[in-house]
C-alpha atoms as a PDB file:
ATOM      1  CA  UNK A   1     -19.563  -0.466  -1.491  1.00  0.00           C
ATOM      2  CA  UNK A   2     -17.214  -0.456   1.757  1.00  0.00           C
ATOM      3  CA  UNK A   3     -13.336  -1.204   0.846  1.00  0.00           C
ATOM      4  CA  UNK A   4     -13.810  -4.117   2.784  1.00  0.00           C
ATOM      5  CA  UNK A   5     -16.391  -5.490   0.561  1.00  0.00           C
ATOM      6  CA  UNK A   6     -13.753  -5.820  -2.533  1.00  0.00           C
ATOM      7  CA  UNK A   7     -12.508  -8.805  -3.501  1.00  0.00           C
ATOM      8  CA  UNK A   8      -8.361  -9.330  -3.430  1.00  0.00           C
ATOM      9  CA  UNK A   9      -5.843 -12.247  -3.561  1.00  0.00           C
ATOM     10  CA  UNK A  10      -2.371 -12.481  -1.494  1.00  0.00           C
ATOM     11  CA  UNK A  11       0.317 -12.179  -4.104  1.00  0.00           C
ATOM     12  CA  UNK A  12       0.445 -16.293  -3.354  1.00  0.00           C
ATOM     13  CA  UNK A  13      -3.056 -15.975  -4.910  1.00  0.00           C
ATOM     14  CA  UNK A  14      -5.256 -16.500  -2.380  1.00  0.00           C
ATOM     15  CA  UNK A  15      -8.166 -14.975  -1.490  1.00  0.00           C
ATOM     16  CA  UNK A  16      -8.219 -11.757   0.388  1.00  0.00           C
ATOM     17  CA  UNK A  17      -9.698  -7.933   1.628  1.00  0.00           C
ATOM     18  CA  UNK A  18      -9.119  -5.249   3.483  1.00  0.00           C
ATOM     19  CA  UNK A  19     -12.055  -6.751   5.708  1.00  0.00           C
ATOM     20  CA  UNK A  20      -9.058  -8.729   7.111  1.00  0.00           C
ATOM     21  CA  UNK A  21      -7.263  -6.045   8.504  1.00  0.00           C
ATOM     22  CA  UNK A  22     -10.201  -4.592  10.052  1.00  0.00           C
ATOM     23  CA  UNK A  23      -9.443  -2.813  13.557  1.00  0.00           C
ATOM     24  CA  UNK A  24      -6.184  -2.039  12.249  1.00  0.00           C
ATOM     25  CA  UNK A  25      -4.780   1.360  10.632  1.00  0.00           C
ATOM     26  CA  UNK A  26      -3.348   0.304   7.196  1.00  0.00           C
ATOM     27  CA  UNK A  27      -0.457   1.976   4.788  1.00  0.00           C
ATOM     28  CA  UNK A  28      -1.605   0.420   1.387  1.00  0.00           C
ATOM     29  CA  UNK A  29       1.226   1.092  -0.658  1.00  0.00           C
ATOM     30  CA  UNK A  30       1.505   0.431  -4.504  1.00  0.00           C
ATOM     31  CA  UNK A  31       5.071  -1.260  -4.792  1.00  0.00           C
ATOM     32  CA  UNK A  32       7.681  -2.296  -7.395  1.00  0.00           C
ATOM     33  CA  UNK A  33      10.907  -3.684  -7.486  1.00  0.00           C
ATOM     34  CA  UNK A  34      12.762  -1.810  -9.773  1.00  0.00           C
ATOM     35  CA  UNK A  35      11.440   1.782  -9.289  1.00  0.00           C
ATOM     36  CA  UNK A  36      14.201   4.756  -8.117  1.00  0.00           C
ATOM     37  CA  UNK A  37      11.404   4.575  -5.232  1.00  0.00           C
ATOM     38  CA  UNK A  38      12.277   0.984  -4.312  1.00  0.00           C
ATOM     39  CA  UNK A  39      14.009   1.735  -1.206  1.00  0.00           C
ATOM     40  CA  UNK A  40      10.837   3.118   0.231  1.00  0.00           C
ATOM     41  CA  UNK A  41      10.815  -0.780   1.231  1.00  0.00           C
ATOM     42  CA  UNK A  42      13.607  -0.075   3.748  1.00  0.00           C
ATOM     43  CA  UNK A  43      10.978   2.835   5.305  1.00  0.00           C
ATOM     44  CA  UNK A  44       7.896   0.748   5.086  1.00  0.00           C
ATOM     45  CA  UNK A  45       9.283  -2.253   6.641  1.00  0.00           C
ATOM     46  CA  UNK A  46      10.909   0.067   9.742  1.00  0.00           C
ATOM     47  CA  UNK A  47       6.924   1.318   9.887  1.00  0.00           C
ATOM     48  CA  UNK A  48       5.764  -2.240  10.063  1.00  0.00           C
ATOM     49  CA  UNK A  49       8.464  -3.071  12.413  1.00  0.00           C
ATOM     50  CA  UNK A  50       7.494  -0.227  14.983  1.00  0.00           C
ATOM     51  CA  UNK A  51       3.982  -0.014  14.874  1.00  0.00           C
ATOM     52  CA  UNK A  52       2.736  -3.795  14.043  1.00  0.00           C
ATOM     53  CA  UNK A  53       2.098  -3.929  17.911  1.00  0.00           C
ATOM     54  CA  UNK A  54      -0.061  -1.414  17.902  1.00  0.00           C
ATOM     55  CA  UNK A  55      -2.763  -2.397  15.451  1.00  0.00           C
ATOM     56  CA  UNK A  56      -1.002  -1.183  12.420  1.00  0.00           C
ATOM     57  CA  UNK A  57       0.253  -3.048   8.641  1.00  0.00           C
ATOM     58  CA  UNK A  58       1.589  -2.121   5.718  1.00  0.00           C
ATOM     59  CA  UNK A  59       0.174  -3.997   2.787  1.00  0.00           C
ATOM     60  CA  UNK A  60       1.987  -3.794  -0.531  1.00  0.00           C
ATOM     61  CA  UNK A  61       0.292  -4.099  -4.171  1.00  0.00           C
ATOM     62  CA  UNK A  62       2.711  -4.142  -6.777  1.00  0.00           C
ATOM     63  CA  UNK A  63       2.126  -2.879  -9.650  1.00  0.00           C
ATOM     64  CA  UNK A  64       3.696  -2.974 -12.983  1.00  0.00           C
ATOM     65  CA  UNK A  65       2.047  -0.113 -14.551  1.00  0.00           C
ATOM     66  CA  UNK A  66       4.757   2.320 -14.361  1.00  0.00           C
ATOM     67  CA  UNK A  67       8.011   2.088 -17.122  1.00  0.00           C
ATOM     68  CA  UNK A  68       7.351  -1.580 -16.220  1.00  0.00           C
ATOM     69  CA  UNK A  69       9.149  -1.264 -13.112  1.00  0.00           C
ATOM     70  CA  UNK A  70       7.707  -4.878 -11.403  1.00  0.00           C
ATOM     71  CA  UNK A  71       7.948  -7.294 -14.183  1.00  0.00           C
ATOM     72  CA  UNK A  72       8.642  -9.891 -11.698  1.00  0.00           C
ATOM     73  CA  UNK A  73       6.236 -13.485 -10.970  1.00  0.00           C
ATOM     74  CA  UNK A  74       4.711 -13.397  -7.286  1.00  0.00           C
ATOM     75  CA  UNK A  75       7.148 -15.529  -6.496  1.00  0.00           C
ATOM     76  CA  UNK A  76       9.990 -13.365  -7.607  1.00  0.00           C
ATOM     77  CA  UNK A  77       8.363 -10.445  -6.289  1.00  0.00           C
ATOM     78  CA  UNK A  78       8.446 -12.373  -3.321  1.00  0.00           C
ATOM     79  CA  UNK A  79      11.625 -13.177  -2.949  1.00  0.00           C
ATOM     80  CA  UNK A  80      13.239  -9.596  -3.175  1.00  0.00           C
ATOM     81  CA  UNK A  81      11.666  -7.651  -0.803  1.00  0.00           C
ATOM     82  CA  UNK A  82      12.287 -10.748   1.876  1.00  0.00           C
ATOM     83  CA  UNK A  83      16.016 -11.032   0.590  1.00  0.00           C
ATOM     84  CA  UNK A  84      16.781  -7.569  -0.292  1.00  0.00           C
ATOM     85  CA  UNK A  85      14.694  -5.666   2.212  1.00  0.00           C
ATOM     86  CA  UNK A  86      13.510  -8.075   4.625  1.00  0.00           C
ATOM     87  CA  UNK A  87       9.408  -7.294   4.247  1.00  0.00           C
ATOM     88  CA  UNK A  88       7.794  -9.276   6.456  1.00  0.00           C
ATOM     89  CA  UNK A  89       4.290  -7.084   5.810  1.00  0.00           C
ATOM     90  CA  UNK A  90       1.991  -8.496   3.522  1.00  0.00           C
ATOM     91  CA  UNK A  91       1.540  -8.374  -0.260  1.00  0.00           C
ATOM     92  CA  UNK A  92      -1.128  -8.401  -2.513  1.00  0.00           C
ATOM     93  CA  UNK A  93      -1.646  -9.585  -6.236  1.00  0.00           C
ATOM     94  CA  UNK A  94      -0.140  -7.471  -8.782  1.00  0.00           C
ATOM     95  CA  UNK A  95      -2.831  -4.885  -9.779  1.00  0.00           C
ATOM     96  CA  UNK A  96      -3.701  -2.117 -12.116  1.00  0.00           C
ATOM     97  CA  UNK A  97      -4.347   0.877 -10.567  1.00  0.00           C
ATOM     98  CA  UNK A  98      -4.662   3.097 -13.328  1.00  0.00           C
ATOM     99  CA  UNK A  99      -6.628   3.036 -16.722  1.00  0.00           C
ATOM    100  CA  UNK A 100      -9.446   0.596 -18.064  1.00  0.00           C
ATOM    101  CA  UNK A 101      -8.182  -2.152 -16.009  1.00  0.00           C
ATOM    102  CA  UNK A 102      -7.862   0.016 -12.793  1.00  0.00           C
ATOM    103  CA  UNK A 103      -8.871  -2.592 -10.036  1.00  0.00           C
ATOM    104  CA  UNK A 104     -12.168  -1.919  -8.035  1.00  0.00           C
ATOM    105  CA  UNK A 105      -9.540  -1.444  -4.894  1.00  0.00           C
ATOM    106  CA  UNK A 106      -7.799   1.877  -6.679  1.00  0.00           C
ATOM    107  CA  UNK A 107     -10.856   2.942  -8.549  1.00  0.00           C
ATOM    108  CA  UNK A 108     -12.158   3.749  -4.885  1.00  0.00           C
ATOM    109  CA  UNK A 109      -8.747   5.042  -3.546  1.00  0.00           C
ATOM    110  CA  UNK A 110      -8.008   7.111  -6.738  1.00  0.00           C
ATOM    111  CA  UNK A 111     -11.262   9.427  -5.439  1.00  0.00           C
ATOM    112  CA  UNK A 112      -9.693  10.039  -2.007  1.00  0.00           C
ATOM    113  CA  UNK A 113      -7.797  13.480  -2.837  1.00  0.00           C
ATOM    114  CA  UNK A 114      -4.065  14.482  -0.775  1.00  0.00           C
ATOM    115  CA  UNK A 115      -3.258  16.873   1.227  1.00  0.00           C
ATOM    116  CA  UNK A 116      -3.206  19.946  -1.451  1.00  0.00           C
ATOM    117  CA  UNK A 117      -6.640  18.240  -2.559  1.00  0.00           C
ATOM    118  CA  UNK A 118      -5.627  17.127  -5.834  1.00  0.00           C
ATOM    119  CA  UNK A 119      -7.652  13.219  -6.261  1.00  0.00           C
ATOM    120  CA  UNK A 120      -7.358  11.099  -9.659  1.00  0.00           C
ATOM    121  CA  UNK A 121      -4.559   8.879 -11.063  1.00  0.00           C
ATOM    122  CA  UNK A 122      -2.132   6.998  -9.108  1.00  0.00           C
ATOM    123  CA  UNK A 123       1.381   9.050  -9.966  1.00  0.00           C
ATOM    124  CA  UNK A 124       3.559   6.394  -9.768  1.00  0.00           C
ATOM    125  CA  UNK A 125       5.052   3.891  -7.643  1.00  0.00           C
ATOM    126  CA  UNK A 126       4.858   3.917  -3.629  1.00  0.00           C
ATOM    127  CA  UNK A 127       1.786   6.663  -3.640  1.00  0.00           C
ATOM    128  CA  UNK A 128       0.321   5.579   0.111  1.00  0.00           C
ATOM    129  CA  UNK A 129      -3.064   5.381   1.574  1.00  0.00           C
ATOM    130  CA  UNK A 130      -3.954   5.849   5.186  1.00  0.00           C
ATOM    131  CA  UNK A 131      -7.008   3.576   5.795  1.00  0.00           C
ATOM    132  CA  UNK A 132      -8.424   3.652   9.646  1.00  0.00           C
ATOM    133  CA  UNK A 133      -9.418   0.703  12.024  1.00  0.00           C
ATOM    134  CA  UNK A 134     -13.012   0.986  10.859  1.00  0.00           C
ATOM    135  CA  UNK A 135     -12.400   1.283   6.579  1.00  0.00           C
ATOM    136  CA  UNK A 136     -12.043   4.620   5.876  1.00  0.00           C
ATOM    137  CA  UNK A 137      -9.464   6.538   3.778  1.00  0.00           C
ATOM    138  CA  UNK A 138      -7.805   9.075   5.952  1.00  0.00           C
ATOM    139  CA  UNK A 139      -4.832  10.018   4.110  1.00  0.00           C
ATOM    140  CA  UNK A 140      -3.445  10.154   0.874  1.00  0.00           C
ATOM    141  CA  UNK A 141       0.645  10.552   0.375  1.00  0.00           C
ATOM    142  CA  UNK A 142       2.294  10.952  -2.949  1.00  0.00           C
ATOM    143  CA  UNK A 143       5.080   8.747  -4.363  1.00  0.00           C
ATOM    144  CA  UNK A 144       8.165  11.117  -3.137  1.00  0.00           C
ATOM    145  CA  UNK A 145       6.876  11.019   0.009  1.00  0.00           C
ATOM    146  CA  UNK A 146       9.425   8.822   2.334  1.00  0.00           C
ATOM    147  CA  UNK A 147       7.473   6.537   4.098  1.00  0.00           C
ATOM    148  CA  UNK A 148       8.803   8.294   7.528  1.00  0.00           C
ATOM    149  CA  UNK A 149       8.518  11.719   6.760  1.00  0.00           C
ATOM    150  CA  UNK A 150       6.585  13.169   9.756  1.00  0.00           C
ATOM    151  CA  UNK A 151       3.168  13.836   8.144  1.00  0.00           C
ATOM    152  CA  UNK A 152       2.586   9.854   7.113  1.00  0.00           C
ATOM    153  CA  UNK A 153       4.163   9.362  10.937  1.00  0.00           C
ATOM    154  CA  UNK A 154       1.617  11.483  12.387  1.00  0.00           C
ATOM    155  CA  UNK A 155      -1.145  10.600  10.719  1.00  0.00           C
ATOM    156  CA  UNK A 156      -0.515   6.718  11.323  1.00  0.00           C
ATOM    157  CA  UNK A 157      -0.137   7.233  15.044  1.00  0.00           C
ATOM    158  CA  UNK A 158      -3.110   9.168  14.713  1.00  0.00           C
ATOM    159  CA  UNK A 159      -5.216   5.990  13.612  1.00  0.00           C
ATOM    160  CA  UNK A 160      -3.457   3.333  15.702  1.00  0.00           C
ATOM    161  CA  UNK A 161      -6.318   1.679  17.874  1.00  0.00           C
ATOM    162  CA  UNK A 162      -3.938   0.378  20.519  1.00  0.00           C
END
């Protein structure tokens, strides 16, 4: 099964995939609003900002999996990273992306392994996935990783299609 093929919904609950950001490189980011991470919004939405142009998202999933760090509704969620950091990228449902309810999305991610070739569990918050134009995972960028450090730049202009 092709990441596009799995079934999502906007965190306003409608239905999405990745299938809809096809052509374009995409940072898939697990998010949360009250993580010491949470700034990482501030980096993701510069990202978002610069490249948009050039075939390139960011696309949140919160998650409340970690020290329940995004206890928040949608529309809570929501409304803080448009007030507080001004994310204008999408968002996804809340998911699980570890454990028996891991979500089809992360139990294909989770295989993907980083850049010292460790795979498996999602960390914690703001771990980031490089997926390219055409649906493939191309990078994989642990949680303390800002979302401009020069690797995650790299490899995004790397993918950009235009």
């Amino acid at each position: 099964m092709s990441l596009y093929d799995i079934p999502l919904h906007t965190l306003a609950g409608q239905p999405a995939s990745l299938a809809d950001y096809k052509g374009k490189a995409v940072l898939l980011v697990n998010v949360a609003s009250k993580c010491g991470l949470t700034p990482q919004y501030a980096g993701l939405e510069r990202l978002q900002q610069q490249y948009a142009g050039r075939g390139f998202t960011v696309l949140g999933v919160p998650c409340n999996q970690f020290a329940g760090q995004e206890p928040g509704s949608a529309d809570e969620i929501q409304t803080f990273c448009s007030t507080t950091y001004g994310v204008s990228f999408p968002l996804l449902e809340k998911l699980d992306v570890n454990g028996d309810d891991r979500h089809p999305l992360y139990a294909a991610l989770t295989g993907f392994a980083d850049a010292e070739g460790a795979a498996g569990d999602i960390q914690w918050n703001f771990e980031k996935f490089l997926i390219s134009p055409d649906g493939a995972v191309v990078g994989r960028f642990r949680p303390r990783t800002e979302p401009e450090d020069a690797a995650v730049v790299a490899a995004i202009e790397a993918q950009l299609p235009a």
